[in-house]
C-alpha atoms as a PDB file:
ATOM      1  CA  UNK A   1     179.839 153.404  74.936  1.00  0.00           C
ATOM      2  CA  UNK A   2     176.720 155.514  74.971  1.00  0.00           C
ATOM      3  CA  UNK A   3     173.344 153.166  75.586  1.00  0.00           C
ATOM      4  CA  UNK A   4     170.224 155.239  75.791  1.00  0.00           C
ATOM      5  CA  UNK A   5     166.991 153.254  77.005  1.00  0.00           C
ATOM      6  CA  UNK A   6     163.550 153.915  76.593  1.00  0.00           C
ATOM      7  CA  UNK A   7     160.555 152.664  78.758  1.00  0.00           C
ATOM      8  CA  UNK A   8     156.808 152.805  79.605  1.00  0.00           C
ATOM      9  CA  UNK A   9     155.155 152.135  75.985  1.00  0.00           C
ATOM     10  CA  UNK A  10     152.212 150.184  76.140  1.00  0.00           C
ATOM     11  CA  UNK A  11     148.659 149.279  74.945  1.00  0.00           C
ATOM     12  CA  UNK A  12     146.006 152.318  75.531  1.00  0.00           C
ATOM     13  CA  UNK A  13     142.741 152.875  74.142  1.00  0.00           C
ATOM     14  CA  UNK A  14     142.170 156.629  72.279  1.00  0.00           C
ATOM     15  CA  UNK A  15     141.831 159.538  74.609  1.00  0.00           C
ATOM     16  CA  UNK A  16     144.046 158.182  77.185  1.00  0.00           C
ATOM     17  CA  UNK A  17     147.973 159.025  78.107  1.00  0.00           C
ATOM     18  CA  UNK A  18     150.897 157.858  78.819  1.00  0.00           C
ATOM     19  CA  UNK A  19     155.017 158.760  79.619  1.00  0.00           C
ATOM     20  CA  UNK A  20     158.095 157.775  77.407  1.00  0.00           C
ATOM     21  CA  UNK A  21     160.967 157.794  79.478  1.00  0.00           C
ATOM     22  CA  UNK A  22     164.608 157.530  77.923  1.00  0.00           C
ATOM     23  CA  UNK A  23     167.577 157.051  80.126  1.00  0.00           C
ATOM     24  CA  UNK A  24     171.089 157.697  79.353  1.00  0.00           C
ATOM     25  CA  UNK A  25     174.412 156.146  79.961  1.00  0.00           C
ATOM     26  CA  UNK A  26     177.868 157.106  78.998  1.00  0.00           C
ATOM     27  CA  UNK A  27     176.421 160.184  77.399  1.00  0.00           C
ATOM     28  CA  UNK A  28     177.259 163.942  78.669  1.00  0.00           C
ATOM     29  CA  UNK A  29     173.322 164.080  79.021  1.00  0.00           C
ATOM     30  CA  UNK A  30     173.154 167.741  79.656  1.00  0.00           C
ATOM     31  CA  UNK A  31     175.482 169.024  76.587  1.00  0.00           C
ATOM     32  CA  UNK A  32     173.261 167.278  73.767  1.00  0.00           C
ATOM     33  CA  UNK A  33     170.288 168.020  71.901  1.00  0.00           C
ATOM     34  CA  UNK A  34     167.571 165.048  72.724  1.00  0.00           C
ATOM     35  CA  UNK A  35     165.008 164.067  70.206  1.00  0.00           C
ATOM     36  CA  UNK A  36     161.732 161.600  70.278  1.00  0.00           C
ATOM     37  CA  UNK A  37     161.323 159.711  67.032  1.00  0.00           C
ATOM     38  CA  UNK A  38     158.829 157.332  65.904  1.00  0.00           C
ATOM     39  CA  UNK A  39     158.468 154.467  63.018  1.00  0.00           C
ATOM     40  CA  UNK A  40     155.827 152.188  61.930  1.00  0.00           C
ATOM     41  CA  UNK A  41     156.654 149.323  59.306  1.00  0.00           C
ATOM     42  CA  UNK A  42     157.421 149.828  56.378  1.00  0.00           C
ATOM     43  CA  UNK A  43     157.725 153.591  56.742  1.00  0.00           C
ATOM     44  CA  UNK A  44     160.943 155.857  57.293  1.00  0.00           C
ATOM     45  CA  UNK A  45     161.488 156.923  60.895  1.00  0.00           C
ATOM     46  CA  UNK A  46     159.660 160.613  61.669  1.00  0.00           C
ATOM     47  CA  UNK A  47     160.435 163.109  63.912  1.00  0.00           C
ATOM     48  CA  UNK A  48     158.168 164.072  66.522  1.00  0.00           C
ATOM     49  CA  UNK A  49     160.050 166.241  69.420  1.00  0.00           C
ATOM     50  CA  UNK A  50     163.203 167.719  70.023  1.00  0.00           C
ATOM     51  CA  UNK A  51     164.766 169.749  73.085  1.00  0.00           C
ATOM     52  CA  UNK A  52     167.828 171.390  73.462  1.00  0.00           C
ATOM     53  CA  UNK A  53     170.455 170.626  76.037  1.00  0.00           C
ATOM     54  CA  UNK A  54     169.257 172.810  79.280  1.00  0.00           C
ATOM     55  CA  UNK A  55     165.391 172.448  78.482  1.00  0.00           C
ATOM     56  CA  UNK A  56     164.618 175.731  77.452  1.00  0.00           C
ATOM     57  CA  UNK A  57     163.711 175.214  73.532  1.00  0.00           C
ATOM     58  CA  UNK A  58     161.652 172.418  72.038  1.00  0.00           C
ATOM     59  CA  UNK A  59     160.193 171.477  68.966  1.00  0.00           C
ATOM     60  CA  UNK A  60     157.374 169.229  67.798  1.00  0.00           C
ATOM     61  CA  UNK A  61     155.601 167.783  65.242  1.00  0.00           C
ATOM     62  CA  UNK A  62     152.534 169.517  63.759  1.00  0.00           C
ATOM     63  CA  UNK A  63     150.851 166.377  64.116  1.00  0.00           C
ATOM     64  CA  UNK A  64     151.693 166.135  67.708  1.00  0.00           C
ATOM     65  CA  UNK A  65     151.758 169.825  69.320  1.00  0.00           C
ATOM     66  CA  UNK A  66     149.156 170.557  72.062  1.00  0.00           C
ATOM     67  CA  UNK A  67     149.171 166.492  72.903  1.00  0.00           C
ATOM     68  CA  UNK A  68     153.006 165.797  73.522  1.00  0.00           C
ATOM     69  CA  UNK A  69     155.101 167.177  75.816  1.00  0.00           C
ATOM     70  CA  UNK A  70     159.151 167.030  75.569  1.00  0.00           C
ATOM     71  CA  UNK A  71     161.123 167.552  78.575  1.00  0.00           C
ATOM     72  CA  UNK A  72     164.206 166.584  80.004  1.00  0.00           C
ATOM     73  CA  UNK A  73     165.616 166.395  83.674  1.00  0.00           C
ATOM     74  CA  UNK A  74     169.723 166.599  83.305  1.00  0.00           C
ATOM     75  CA  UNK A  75     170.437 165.768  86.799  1.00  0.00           C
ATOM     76  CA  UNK A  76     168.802 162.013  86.130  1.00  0.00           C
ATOM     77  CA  UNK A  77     169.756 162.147  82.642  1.00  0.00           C
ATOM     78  CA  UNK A  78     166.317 161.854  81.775  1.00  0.00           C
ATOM     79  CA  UNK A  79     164.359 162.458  78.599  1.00  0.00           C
ATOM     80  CA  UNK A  80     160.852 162.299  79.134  1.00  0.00           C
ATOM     81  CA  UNK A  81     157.968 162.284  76.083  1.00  0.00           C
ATOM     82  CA  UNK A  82     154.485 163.004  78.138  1.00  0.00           C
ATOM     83  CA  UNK A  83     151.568 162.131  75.199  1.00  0.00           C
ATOM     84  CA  UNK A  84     148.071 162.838  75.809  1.00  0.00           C
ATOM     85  CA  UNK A  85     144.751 162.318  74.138  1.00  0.00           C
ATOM     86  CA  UNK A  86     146.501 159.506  72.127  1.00  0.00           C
ATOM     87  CA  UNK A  87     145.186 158.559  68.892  1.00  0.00           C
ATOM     88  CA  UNK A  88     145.408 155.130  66.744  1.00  0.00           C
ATOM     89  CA  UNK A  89     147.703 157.176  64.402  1.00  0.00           C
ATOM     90  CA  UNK A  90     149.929 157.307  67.141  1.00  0.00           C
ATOM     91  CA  UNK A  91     150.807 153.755  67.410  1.00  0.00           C
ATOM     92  CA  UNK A  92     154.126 153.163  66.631  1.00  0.00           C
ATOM     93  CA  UNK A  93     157.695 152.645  67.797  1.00  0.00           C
ATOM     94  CA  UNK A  94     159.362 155.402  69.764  1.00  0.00           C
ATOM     95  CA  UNK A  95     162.788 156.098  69.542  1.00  0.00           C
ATOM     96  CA  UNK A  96     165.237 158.496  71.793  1.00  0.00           C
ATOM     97  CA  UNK A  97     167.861 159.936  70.061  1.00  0.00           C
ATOM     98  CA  UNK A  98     171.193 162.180  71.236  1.00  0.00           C
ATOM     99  CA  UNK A  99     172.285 164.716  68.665  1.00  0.00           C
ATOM    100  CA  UNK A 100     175.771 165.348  67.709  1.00  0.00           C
ATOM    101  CA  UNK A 101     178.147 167.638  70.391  1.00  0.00           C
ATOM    102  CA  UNK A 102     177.604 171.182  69.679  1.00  0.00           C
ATOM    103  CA  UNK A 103     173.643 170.751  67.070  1.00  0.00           C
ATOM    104  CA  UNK A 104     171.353 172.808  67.493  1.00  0.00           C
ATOM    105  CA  UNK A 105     167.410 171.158  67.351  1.00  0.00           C
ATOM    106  CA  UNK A 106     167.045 169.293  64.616  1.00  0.00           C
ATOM    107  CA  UNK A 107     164.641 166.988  62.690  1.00  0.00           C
ATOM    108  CA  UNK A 108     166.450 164.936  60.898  1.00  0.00           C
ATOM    109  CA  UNK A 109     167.129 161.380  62.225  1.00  0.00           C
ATOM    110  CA  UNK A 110     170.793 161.690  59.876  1.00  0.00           C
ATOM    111  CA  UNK A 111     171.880 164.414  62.493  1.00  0.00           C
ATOM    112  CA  UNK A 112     171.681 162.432  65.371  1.00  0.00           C
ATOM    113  CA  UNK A 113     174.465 159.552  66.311  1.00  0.00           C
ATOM    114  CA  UNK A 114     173.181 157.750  69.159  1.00  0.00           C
ATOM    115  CA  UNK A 115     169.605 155.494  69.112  1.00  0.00           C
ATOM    116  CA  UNK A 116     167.802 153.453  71.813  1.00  0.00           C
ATOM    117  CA  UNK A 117     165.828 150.442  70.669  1.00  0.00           C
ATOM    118  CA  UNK A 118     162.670 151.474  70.810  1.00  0.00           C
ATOM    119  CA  UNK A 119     159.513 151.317  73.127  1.00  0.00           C
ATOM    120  CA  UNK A 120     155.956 150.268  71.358  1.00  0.00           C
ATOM    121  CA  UNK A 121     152.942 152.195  71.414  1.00  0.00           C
ATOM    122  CA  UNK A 122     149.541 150.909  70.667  1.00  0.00           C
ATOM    123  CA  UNK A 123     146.515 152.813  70.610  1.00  0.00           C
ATOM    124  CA  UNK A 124     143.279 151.049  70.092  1.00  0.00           C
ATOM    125  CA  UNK A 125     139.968 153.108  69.217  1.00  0.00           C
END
């Protein structure tokens, strides 16, 4: 059974940083697309990053390129969301997502099959 887990949310205040990290088990890590999503109440879930399966194609958010950083490390089976300069807008549940065997990148939460639980992050002005 495929659990993914994600870690190191927290409270920040704007301007500052801080690492997502989403581990994998019972997944072929390194054959899957990986995504980041994110999901306030009340609101639908929204993408914000996706890379493919050997790290060399991402894509992000408009309202998050130039401040988040996808990456993966396949050998940990490891995804990784680096966010900098946060902003209160930011604040929200993050979610790590595996795609479907054989996607491409995607961003649309309907194309991906697995879901971790979700890591909060607050960011105060």
């Amino acid at each position: 059974q495929v659990r993914l887990v994600e870690s190191g949310g927290g409270l920040v205040q704007a301007g500052e940083s801080l690492r997502l990290s989403c581990t994998s088990h019972g997944l072929t890590f390194g054959t899957v697309v990986m995504a980041w999503f994110r999901q306030t109440r009340g609101k639908e879930r929204e993408f914000v990053a996706a890379i493919n399966w050997i790290g060399s194609q991402t894509d992000s958010a408009d309202s998050v390129k130039d401040r988040f950083i996808i990456s993966r490390d396949n050998n940990k089976e490891t995804l990784y969301l680096q966010m900098n300069n946060l902003k209160p807008e930011d604040t929200a549940k993050y979610f790590c997502a595996a795609r479907n065997y054989g996607g491409g990148l995607s961003r649309r939460p309907s194309d991906f099959r697995s879901w971790g639980r979700g890591a909060q992050v607050t960011v105060s002005s």
